[in-house]
C-alpha atoms as a PDB file:
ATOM      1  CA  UNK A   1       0.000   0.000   0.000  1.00  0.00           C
ATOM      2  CA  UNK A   2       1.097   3.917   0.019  1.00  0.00           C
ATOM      3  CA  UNK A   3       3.637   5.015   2.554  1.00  0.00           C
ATOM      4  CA  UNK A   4       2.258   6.478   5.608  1.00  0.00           C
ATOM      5  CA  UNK A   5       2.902  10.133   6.030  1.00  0.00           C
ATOM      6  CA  UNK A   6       4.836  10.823   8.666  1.00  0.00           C
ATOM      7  CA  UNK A   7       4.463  14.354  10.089  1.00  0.00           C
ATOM      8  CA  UNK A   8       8.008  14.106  11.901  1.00  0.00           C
ATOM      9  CA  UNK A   9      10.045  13.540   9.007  1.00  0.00           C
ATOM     10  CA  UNK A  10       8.367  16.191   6.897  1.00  0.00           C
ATOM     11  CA  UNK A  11       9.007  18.829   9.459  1.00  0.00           C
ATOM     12  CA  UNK A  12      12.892  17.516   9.215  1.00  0.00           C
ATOM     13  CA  UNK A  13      12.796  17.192   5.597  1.00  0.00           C
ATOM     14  CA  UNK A  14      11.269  20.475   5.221  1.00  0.00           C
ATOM     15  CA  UNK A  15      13.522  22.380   7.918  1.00  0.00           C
ATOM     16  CA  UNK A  16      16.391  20.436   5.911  1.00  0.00           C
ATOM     17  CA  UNK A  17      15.688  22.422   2.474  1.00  0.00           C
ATOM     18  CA  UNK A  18      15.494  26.117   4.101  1.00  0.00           C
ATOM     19  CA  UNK A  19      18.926  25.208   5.852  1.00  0.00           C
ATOM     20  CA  UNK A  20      19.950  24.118   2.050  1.00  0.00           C
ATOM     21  CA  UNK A  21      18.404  26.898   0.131  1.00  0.00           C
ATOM     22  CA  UNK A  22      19.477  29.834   2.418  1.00  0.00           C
ATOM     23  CA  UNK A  23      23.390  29.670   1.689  1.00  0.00           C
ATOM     24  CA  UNK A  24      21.603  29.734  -2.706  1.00  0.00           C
ATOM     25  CA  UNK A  25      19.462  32.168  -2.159  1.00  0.00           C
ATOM     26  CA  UNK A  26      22.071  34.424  -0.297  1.00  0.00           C
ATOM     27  CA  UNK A  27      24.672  33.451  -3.816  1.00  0.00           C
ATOM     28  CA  UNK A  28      21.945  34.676  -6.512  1.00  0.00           C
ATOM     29  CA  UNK A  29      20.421  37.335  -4.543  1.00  0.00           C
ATOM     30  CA  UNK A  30      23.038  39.491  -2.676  1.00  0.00           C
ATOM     31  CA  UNK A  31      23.816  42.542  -3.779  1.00  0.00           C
ATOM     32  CA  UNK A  32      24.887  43.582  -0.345  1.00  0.00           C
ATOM     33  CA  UNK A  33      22.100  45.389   0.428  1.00  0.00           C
ATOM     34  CA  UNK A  34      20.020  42.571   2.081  1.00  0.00           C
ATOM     35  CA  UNK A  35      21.636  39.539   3.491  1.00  0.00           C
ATOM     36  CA  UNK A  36      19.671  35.722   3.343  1.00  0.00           C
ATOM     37  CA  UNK A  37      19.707  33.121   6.578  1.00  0.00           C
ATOM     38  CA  UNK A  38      18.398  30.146   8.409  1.00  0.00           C
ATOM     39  CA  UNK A  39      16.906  30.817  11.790  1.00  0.00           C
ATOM     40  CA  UNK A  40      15.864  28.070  13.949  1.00  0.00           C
ATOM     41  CA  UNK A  41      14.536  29.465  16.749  1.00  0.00           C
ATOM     42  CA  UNK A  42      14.371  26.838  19.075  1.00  0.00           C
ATOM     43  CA  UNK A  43      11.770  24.018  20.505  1.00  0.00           C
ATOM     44  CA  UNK A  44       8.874  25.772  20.294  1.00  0.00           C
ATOM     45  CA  UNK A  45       4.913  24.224  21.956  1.00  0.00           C
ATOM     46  CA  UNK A  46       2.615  23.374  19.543  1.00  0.00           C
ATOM     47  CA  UNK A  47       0.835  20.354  18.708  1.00  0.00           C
ATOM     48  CA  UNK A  48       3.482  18.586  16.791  1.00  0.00           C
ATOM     49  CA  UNK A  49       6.015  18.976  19.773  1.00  0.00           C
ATOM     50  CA  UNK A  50       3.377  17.452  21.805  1.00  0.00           C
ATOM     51  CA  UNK A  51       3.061  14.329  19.326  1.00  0.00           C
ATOM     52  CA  UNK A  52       6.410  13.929  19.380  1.00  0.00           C
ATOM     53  CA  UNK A  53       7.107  14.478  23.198  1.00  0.00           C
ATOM     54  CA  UNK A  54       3.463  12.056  23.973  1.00  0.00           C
ATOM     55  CA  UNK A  55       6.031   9.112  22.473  1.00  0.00           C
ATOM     56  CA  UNK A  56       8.295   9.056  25.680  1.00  0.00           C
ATOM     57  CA  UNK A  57       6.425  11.092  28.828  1.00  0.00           C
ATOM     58  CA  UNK A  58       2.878  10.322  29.677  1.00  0.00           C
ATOM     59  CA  UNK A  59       0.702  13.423  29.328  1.00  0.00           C
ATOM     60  CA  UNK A  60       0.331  14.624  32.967  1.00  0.00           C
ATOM     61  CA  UNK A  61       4.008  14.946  33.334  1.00  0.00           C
ATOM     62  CA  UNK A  62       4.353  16.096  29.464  1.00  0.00           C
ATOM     63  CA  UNK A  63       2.257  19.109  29.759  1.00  0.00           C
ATOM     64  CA  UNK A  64       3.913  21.337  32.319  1.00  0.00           C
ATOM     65  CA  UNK A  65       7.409  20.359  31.404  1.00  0.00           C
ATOM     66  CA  UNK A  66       6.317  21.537  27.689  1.00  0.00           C
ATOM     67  CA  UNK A  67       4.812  24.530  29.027  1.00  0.00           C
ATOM     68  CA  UNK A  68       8.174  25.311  30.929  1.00  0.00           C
ATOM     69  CA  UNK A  69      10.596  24.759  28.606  1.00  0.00           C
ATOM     70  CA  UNK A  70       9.474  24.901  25.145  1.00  0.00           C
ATOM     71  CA  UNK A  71       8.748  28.561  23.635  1.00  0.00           C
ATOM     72  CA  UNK A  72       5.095  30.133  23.194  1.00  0.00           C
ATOM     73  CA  UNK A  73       4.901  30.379  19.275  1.00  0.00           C
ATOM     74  CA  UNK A  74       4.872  34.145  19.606  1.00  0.00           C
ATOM     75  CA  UNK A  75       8.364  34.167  21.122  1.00  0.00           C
ATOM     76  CA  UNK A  76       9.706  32.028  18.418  1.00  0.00           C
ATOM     77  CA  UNK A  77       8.381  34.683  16.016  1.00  0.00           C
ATOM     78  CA  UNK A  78       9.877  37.373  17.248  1.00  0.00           C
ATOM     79  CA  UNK A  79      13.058  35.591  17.776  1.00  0.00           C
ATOM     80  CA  UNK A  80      12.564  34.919  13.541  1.00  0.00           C
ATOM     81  CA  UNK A  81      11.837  37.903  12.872  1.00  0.00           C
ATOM     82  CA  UNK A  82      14.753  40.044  15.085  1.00  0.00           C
ATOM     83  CA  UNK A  83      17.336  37.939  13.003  1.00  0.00           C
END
């Protein structure tokens, strides 16, 4: 049958190609007045860091330790978007 999508390795895959196409796009499109990069701004809590965290820690312990230590969405914007 078809493969099963997996939502993990699509996140890597896709993280993957910006890390790839930032050093290309920074070649053809520098002029030196703008500059291209990669950010990765860190383990951030949303619902696919919760699927992926549910595999090791049940979810009473999983939830405030994700709350603690992963960044709010917001926060990982602005980190993006200070670069």
């Amino acid at each position: 049958g078809p493969a099963q999508y997996d939502a993990y390795k699509a996140y890597k895959r896709s993280k993957w190609a910006l890390a790839c196409l930032a050093p290309e796009l920074q070649r053809r499109l520098a002029t030196g007045a703008q500059s291209v990069c990669a950010v990765h701004p860190g383990l951030i809590d949303t619902d696919l860091a919760f699927g992926f965290f549910r595999r090791y820690l049940p979810v009473p312990i999983l939830r405030p330790m994700q709350r603690a230590l992963l960044r709010s969405p917001i926060a990982a914007a602005a980190s993006v978007l200070s670069a």
